[in-house]
PDB file of N, CA and C in Angstrom:
ATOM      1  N   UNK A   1      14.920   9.871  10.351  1.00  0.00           N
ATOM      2  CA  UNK A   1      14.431   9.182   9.169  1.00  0.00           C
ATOM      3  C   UNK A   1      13.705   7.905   9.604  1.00  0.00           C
ATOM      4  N   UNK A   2      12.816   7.545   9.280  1.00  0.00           N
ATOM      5  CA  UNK A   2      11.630   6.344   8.784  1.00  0.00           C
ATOM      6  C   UNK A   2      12.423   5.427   8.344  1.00  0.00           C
ATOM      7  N   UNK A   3      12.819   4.473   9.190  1.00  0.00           N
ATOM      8  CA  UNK A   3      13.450   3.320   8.307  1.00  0.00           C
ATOM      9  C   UNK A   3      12.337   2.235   7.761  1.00  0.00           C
ATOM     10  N   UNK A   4      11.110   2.396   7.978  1.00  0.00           N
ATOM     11  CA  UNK A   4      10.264   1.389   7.142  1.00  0.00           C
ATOM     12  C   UNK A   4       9.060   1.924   7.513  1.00  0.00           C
ATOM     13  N   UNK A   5       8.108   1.914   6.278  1.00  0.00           N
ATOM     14  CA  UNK A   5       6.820   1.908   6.441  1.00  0.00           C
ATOM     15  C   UNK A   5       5.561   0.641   6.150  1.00  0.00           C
ATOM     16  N   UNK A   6       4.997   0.762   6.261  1.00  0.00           N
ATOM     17  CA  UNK A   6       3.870  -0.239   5.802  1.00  0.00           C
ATOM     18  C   UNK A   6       2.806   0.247   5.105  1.00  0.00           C
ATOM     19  N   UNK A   7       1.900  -0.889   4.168  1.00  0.00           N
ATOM     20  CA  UNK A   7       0.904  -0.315   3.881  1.00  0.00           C
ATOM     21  C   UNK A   7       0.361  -1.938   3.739  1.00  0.00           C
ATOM     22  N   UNK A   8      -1.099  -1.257   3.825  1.00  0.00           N
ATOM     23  CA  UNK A   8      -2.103  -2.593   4.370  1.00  0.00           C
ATOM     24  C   UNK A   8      -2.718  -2.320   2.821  1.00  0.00           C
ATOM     25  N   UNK A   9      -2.866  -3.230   2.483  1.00  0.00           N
ATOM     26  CA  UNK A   9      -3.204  -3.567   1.375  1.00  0.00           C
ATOM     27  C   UNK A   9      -4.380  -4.691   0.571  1.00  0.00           C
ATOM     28  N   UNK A  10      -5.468  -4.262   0.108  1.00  0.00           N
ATOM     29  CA  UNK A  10      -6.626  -5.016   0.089  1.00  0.00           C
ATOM     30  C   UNK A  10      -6.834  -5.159  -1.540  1.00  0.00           C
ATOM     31  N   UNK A  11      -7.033  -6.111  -1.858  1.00  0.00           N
ATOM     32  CA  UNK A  11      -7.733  -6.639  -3.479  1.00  0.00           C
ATOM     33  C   UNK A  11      -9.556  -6.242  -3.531  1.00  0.00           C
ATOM     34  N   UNK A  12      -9.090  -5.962  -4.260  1.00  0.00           N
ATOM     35  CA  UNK A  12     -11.059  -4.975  -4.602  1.00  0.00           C
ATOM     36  C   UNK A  12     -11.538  -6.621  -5.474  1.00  0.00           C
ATOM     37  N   UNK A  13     -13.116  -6.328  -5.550  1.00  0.00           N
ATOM     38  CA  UNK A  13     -13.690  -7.579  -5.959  1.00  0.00           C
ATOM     39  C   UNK A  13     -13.224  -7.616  -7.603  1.00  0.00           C
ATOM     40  N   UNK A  14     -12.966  -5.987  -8.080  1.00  0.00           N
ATOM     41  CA  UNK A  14     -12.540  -6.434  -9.562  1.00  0.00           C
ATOM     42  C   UNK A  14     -11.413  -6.661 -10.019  1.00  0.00           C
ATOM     43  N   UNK A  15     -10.941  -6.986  -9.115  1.00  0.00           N
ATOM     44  CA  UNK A  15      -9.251  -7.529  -9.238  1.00  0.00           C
ATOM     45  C   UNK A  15      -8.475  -6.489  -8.876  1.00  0.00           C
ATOM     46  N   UNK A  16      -8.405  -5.115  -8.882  1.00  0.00           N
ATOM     47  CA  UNK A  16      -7.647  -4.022  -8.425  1.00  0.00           C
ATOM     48  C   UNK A  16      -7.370  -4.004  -7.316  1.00  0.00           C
ATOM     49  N   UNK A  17      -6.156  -3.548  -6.526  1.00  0.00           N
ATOM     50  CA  UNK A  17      -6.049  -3.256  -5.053  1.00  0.00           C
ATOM     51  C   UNK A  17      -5.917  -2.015  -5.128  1.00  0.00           C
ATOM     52  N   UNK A  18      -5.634  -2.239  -3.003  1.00  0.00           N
ATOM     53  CA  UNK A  18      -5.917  -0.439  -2.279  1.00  0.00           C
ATOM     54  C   UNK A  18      -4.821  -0.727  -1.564  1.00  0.00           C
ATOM     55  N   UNK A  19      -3.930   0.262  -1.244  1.00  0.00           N
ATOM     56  CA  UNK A  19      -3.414   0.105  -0.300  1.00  0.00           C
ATOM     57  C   UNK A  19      -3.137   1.543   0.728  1.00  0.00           C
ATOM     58  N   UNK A  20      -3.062   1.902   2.000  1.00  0.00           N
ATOM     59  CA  UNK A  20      -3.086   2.706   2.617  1.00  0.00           C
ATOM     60  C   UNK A  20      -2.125   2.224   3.738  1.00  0.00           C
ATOM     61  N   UNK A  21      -1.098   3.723   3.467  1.00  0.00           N
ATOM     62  CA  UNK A  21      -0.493   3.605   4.631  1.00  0.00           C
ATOM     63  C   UNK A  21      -0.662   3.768   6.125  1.00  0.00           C
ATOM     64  N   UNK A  22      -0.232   2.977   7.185  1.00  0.00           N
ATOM     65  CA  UNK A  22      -0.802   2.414   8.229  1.00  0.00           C
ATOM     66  C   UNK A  22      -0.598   3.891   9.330  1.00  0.00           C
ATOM     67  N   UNK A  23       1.320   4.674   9.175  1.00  0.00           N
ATOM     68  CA  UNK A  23       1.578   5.582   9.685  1.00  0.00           C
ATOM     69  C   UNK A  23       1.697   7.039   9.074  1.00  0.00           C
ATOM     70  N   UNK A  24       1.429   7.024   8.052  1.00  0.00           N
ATOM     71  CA  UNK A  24       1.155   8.375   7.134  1.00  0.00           C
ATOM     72  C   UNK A  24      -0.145   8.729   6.498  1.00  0.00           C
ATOM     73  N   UNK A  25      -0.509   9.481   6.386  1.00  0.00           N
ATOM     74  CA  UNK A  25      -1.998  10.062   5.268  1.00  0.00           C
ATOM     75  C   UNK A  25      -1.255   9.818   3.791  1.00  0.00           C
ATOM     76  N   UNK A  26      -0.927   8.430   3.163  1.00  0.00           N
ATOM     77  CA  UNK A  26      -0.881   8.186   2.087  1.00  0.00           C
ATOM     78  C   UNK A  26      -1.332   6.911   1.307  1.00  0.00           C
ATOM     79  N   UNK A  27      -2.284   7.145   0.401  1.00  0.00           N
ATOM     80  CA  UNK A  27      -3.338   5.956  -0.040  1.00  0.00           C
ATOM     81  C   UNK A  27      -3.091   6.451  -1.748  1.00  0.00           C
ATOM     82  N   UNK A  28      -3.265   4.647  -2.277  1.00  0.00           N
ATOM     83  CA  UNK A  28      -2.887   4.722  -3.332  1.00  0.00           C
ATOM     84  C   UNK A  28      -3.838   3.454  -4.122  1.00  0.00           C
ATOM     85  N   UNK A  29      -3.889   3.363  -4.972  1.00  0.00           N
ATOM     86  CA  UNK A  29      -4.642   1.918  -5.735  1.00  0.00           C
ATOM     87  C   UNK A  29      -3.836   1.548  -7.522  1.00  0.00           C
ATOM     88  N   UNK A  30      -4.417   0.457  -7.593  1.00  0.00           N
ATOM     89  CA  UNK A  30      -3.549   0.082  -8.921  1.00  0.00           C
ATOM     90  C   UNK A  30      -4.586  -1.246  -9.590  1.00  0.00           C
ATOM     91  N   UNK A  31      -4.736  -1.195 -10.754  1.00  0.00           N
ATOM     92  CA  UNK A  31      -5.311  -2.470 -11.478  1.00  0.00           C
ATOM     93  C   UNK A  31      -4.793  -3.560 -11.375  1.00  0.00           C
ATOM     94  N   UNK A  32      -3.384  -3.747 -11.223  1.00  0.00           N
ATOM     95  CA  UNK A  32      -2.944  -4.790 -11.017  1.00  0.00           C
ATOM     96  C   UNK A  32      -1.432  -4.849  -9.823  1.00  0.00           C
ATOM     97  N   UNK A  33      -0.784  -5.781  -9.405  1.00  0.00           N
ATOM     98  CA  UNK A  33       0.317  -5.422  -8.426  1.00  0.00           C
ATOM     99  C   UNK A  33       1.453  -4.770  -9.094  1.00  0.00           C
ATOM    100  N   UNK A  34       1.831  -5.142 -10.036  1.00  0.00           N
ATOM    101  CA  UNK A  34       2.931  -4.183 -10.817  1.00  0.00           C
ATOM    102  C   UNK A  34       2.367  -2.476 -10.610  1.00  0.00           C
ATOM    103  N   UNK A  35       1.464  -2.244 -10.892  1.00  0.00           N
ATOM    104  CA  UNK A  35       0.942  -1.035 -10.846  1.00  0.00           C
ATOM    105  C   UNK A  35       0.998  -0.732  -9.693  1.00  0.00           C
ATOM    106  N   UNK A  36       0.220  -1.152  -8.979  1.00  0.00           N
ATOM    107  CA  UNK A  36       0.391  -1.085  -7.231  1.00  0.00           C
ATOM    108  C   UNK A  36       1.538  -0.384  -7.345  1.00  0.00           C
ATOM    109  N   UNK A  37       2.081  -1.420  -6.978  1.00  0.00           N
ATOM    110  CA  UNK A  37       4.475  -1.223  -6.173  1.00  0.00           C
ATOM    111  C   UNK A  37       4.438   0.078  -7.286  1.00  0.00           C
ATOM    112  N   UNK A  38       4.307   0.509  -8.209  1.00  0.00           N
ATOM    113  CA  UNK A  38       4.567   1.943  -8.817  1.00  0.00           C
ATOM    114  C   UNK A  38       4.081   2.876  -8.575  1.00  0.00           C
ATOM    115  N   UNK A  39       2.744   2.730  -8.375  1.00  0.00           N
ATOM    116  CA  UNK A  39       1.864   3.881  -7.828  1.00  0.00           C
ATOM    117  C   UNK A  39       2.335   3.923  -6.244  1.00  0.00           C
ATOM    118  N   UNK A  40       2.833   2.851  -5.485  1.00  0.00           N
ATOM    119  CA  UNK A  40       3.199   3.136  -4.140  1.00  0.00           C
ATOM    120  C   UNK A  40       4.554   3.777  -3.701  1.00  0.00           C
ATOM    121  N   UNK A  41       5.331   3.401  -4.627  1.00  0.00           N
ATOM    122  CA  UNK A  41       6.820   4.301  -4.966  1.00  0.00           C
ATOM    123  C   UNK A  41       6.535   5.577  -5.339  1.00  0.00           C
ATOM    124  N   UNK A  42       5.472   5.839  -6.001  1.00  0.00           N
ATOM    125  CA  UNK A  42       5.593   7.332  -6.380  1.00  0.00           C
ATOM    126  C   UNK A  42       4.659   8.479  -5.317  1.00  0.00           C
ATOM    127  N   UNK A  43       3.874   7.661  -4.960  1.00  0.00           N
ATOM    128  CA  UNK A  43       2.764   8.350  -3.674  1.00  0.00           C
ATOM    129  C   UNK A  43       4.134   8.838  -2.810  1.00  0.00           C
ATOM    130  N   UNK A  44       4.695   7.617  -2.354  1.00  0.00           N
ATOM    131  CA  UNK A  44       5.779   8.194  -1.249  1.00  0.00           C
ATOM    132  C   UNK A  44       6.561   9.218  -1.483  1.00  0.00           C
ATOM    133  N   UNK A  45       7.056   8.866  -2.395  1.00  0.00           N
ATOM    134  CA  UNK A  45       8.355   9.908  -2.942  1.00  0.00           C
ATOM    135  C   UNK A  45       7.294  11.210  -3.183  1.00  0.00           C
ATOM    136  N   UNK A  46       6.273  11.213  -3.165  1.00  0.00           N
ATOM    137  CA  UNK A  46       5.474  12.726  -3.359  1.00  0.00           C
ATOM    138  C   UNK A  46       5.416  13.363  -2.308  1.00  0.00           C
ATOM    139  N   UNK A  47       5.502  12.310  -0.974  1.00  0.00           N
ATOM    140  CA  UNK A  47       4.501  12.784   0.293  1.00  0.00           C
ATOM    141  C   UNK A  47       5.490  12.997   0.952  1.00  0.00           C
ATOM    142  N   UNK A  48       7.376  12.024   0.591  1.00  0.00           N
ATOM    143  CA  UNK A  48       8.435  12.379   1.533  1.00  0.00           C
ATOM    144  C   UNK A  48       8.798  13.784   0.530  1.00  0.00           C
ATOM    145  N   UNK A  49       8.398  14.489  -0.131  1.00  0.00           N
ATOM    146  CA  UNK A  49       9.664  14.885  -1.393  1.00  0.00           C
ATOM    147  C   UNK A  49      10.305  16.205  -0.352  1.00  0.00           C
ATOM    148  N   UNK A  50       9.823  16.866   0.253  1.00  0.00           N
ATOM    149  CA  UNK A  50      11.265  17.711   1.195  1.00  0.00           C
ATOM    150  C   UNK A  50      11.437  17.279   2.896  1.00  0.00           C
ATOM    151  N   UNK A  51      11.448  15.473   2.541  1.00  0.00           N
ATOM    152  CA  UNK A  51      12.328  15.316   3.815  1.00  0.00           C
ATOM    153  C   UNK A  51      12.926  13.785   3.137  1.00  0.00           C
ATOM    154  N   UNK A  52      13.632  13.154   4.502  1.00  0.00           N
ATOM    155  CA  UNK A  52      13.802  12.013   4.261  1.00  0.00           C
ATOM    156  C   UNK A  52      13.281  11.034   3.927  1.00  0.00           C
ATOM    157  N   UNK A  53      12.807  10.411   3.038  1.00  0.00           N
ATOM    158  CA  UNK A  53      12.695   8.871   2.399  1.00  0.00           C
ATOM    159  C   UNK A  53      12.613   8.069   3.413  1.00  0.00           C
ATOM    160  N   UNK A  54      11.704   7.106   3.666  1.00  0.00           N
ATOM    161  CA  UNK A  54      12.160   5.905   4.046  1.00  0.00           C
ATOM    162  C   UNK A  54      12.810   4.702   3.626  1.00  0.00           C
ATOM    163  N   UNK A  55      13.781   4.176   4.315  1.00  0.00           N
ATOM    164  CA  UNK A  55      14.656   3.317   3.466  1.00  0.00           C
ATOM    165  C   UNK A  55      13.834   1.793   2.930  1.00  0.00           C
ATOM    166  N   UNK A  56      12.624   1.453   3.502  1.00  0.00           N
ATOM    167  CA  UNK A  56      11.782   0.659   3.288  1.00  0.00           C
ATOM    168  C   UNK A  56      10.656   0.517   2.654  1.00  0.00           C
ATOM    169  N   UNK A  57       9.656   0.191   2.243  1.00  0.00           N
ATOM    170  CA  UNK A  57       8.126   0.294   2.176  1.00  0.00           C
ATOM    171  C   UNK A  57       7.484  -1.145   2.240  1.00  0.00           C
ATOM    172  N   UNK A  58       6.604  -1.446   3.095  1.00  0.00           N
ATOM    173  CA  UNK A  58       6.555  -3.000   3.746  1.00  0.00           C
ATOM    174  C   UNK A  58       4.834  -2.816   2.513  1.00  0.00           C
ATOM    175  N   UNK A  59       4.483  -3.764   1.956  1.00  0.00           N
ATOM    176  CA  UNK A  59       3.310  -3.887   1.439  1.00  0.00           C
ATOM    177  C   UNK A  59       2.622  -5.284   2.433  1.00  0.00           C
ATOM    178  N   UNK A  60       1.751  -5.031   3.057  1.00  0.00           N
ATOM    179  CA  UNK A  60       0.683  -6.299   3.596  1.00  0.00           C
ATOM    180  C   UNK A  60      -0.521  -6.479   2.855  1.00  0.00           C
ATOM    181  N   UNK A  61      -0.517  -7.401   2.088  1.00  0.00           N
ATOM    182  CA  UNK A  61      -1.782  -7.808   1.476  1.00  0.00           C
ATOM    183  C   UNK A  61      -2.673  -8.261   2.515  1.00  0.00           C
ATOM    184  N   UNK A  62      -3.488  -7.997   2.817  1.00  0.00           N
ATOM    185  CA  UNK A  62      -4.748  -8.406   3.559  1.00  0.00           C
ATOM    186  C   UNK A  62      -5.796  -8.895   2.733  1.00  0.00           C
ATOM    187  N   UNK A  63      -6.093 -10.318   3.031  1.00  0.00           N
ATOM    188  CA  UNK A  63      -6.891 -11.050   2.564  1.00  0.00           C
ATOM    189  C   UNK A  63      -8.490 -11.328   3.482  1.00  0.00           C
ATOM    190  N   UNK A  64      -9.433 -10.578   3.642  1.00  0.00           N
ATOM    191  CA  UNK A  64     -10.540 -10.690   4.411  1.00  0.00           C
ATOM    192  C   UNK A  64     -11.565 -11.732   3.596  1.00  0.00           C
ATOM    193  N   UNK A  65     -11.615 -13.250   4.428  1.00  0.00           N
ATOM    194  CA  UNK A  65     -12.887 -14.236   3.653  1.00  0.00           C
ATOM    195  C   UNK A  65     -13.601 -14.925   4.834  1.00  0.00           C
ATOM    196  N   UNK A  66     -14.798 -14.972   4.447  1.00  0.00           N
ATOM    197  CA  UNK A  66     -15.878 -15.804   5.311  1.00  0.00           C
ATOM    198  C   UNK A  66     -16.082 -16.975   4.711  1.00  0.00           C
ATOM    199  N   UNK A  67     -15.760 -17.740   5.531  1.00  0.00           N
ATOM    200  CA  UNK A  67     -16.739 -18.952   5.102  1.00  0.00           C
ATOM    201  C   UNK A  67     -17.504 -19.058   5.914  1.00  0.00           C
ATOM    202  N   UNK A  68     -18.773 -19.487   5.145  1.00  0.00           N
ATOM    203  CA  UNK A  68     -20.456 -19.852   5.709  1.00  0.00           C
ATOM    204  C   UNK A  68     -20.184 -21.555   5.849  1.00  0.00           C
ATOM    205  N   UNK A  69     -20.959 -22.097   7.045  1.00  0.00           N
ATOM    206  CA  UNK A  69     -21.177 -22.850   7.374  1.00  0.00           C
ATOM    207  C   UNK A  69     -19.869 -23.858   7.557  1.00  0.00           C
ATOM    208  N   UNK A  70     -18.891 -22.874   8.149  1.00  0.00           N
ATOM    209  CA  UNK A  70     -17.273 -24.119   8.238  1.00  0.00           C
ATOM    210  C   UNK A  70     -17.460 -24.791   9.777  1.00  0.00           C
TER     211      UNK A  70
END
């Protein structure tokens, strides 16, 4: 069993995020973070559903910004 996974997680310009897991083929998105963490609970539980669960799910928001002329 998977005691933790991750997922990297990015804010879209219209306020929605993405998040994709780092060690599985499982990607998910949501309008807002409540949605997120639900849509990411249920992706998993789809993708573990005839094996073990992981006892974790790590969310990393990744924040990518440029500043010009710092």
């Amino acid at each position: 069993m998977t005691s933790e996974i991750v997922f990297g997680v990015t804010q879209e310009g219209d306020g929605g995020y993405v998040a994709e897991c780092l060690s599985h083929d499982i990607f998910t998105q949501g309008d807002t973070w409540e949605q997120l963490r639900a849509n990411v609970r249920e992706a998993v539980s789809a993708y573990f559903f005839d094996q073990p669960k992981p006892a974790a799910v790590r969310l990393h928001l990744v924040r990518d910004e440029l500043l010009v002329g710092a």
